[in-house]
N, C-alpha and C. Protein backbone atom coordinates (compact mmCIF):
# COMPACT_ATOMS: atom_id res chain seq x y z
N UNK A 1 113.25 88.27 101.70
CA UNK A 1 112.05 88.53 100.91
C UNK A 1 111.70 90.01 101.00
N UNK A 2 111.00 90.73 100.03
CA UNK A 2 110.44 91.79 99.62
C UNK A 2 109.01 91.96 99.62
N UNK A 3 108.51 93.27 100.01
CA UNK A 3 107.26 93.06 99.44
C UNK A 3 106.73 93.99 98.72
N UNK A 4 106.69 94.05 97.65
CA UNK A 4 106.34 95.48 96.96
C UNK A 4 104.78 95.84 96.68
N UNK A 5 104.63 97.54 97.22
CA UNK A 5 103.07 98.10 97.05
C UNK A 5 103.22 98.82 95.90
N UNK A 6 102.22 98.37 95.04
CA UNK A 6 102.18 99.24 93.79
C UNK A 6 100.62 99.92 94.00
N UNK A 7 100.31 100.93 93.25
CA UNK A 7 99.27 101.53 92.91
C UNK A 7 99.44 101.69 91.36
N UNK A 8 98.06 101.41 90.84
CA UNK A 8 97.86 101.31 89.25
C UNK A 8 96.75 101.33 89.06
N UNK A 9 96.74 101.76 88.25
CA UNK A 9 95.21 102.01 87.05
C UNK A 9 94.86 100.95 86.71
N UNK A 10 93.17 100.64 86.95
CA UNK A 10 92.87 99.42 85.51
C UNK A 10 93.34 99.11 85.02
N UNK A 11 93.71 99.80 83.74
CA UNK A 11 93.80 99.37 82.53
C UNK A 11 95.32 98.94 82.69
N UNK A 12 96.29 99.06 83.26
CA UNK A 12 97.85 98.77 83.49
C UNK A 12 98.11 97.80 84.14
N UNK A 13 97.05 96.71 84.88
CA UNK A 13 97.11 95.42 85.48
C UNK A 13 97.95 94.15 84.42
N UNK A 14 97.29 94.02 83.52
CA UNK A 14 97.57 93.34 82.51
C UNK A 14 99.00 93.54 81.93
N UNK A 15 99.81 94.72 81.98
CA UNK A 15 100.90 95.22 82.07
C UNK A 15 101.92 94.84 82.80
N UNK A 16 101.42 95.17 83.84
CA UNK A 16 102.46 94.84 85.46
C UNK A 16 102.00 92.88 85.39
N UNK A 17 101.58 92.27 85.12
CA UNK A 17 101.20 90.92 85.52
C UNK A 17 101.94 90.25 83.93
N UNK A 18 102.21 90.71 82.87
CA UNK A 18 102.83 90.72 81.88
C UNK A 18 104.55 90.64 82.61
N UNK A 19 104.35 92.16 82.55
CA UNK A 19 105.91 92.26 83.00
C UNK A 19 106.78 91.62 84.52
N UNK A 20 105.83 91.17 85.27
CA UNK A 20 106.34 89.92 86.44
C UNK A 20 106.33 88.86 85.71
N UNK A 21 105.58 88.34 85.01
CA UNK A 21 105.70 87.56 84.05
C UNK A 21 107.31 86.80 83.48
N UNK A 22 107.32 87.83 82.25
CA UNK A 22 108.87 87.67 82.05
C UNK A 22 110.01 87.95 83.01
N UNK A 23 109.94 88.34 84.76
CA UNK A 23 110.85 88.03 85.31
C UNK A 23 110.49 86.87 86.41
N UNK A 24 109.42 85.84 86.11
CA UNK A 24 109.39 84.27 86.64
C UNK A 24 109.00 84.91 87.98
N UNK A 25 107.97 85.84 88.04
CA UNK A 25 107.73 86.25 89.28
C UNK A 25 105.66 85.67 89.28
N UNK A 26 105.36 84.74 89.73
CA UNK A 26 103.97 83.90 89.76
C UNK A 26 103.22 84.65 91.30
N UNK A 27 102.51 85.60 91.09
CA UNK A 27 101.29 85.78 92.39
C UNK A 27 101.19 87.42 92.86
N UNK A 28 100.09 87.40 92.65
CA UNK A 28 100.16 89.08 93.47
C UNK A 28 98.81 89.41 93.80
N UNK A 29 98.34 90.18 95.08
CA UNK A 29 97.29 90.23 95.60
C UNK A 29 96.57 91.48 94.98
N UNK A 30 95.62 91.54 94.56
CA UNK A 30 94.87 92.54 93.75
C UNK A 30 93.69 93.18 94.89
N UNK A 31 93.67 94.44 94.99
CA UNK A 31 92.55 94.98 96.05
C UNK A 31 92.26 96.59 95.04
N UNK A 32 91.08 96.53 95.26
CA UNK A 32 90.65 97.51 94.60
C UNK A 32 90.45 99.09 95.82
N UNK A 33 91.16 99.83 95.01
CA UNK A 33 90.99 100.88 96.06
C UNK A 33 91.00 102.21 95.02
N UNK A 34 90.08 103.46 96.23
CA UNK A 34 89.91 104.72 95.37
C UNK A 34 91.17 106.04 95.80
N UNK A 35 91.51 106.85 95.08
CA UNK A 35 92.30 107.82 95.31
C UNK A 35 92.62 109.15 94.47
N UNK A 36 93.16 109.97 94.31
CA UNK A 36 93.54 110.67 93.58
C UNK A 36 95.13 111.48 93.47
N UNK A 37 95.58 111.88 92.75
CA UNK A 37 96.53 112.60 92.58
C UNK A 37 96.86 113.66 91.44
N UNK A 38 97.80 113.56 90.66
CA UNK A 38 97.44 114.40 89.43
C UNK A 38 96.31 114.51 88.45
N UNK A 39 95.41 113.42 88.95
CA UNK A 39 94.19 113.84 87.61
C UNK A 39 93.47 114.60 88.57
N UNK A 40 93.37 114.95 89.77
CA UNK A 40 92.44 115.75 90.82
C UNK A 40 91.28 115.23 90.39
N UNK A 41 90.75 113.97 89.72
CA UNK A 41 89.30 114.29 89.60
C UNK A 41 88.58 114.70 88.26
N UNK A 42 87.04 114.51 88.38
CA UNK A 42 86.80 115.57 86.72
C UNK A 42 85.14 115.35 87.42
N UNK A 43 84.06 116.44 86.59
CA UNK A 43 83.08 116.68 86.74
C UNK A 43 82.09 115.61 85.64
N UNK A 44 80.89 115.22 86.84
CA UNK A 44 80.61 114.14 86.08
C UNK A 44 78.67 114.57 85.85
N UNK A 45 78.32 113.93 85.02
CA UNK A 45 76.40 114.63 85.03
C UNK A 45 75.83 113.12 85.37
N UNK A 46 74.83 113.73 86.04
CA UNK A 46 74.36 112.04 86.57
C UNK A 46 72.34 112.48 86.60
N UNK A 47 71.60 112.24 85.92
CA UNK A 47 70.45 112.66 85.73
C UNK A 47 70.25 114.26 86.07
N UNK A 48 70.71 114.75 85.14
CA UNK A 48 70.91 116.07 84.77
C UNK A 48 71.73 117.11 86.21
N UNK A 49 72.57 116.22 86.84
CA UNK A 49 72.68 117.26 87.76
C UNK A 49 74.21 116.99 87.76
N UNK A 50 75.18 118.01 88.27
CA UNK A 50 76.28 117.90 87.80
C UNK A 50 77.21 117.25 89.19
N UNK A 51 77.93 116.57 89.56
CA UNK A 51 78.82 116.13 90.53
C UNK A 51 80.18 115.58 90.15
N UNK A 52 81.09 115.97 91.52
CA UNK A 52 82.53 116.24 90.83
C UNK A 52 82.82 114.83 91.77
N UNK A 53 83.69 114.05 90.67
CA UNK A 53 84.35 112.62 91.22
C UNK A 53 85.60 112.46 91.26
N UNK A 54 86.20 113.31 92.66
CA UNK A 54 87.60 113.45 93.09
C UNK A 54 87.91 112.00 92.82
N UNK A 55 87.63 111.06 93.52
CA UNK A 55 88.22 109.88 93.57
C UNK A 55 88.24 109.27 92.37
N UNK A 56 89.30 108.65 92.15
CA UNK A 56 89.36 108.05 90.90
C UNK A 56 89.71 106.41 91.26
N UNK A 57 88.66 105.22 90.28
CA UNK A 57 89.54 103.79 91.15
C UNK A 57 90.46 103.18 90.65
N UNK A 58 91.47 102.77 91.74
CA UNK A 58 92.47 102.42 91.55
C UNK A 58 92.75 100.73 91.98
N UNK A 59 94.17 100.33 91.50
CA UNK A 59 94.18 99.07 92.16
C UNK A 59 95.43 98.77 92.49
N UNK A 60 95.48 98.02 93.89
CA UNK A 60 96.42 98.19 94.91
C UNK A 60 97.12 97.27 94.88
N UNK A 61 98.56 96.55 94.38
CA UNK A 61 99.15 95.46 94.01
C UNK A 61 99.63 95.26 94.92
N UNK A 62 99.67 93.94 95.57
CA UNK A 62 101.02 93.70 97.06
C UNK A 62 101.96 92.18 96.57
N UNK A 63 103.16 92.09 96.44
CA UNK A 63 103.77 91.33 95.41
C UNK A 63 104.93 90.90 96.35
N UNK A 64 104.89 89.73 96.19
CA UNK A 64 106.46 89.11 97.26
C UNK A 64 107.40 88.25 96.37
N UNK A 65 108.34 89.37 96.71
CA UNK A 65 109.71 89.09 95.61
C UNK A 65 110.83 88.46 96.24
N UNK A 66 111.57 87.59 95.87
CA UNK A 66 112.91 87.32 96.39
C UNK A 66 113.89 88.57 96.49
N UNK A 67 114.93 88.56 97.05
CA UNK A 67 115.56 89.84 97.46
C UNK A 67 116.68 90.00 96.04
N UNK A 68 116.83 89.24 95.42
CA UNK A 68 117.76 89.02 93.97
C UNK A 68 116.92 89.81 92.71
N UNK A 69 115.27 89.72 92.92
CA UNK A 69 114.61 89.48 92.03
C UNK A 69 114.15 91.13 92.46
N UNK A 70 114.52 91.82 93.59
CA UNK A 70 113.63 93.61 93.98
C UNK A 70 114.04 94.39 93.26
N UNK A 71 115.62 94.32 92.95
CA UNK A 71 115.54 95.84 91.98
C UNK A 71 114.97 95.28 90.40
N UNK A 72 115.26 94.31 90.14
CA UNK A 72 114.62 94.00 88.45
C UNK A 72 112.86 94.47 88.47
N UNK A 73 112.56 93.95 89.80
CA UNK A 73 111.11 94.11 89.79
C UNK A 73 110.48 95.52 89.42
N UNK A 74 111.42 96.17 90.34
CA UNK A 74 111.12 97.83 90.45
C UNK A 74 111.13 98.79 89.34
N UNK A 75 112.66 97.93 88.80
CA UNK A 75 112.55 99.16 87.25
C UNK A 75 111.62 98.30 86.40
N UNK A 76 111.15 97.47 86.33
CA UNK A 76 110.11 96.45 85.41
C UNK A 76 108.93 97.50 85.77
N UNK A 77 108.51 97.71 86.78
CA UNK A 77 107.27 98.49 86.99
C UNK A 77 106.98 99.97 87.25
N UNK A 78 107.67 100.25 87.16
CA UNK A 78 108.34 101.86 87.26
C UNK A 78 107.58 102.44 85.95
N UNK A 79 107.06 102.00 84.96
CA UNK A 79 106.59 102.62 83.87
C UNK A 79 104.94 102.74 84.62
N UNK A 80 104.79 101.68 84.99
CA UNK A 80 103.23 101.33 85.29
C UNK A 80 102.61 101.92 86.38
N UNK A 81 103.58 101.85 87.58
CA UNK A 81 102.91 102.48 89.11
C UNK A 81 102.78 104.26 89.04
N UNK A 82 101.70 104.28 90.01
CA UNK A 82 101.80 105.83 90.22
C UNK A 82 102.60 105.73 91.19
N UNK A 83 102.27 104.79 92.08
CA UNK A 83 103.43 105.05 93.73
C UNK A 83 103.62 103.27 94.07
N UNK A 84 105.05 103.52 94.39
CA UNK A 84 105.93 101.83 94.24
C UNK A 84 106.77 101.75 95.65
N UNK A 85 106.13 101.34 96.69
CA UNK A 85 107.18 100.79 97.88
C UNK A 85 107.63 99.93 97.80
N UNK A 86 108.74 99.79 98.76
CA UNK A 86 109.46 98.36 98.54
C UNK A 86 110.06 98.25 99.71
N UNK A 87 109.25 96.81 100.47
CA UNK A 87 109.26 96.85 102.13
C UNK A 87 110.30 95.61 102.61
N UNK A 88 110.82 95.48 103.09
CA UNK A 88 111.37 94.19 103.88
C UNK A 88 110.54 93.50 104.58
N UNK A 89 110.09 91.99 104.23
CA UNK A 89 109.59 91.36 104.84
C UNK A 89 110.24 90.18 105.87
């Protein structure tokens, strides 16, 4: 068995749960978490005063694959993750 950590955006859940989907892959643990990387962030106004929101939220996929089923998984999600481990369980 495998266990793969994805990191993803909102909006790309529906994507990655799509694309396990069509490879007969059923379950994955969803945790919401904050971070940043190439967007560094952006400046935000919040009753007229200005504050910068490095963190951006993210969501933290943990997915247990058969060992037949890890590399299909990987290039399946490789469009979607910002960052994709892939652990031996």
């Amino acid at each position: 068995m495998k266990k793969m950590k994805c990191i993803v955006r909102p909006n790309k859940v529906d994507d990655v749960k799509d694309a396990l989907a069509k490879l007969s892959i059923a379950g994955m643990t969803v945790t919401e978490v904050r971070g940043f990387g190439r967007q560094k962030g952006h400046a935000e106004h919040y009753r007229g005063v200005e504050y910068k929101a490095e963190f951006q939220p993210k969501l933290k996929l943990e997915i247990l694959v058969r060992d037949d089923q890890a590399a299909d998984a990987v290039l399946s999600l490789r469009l979607f993750c910002g960052q994709n481990y892939l652990l031996s369980v």
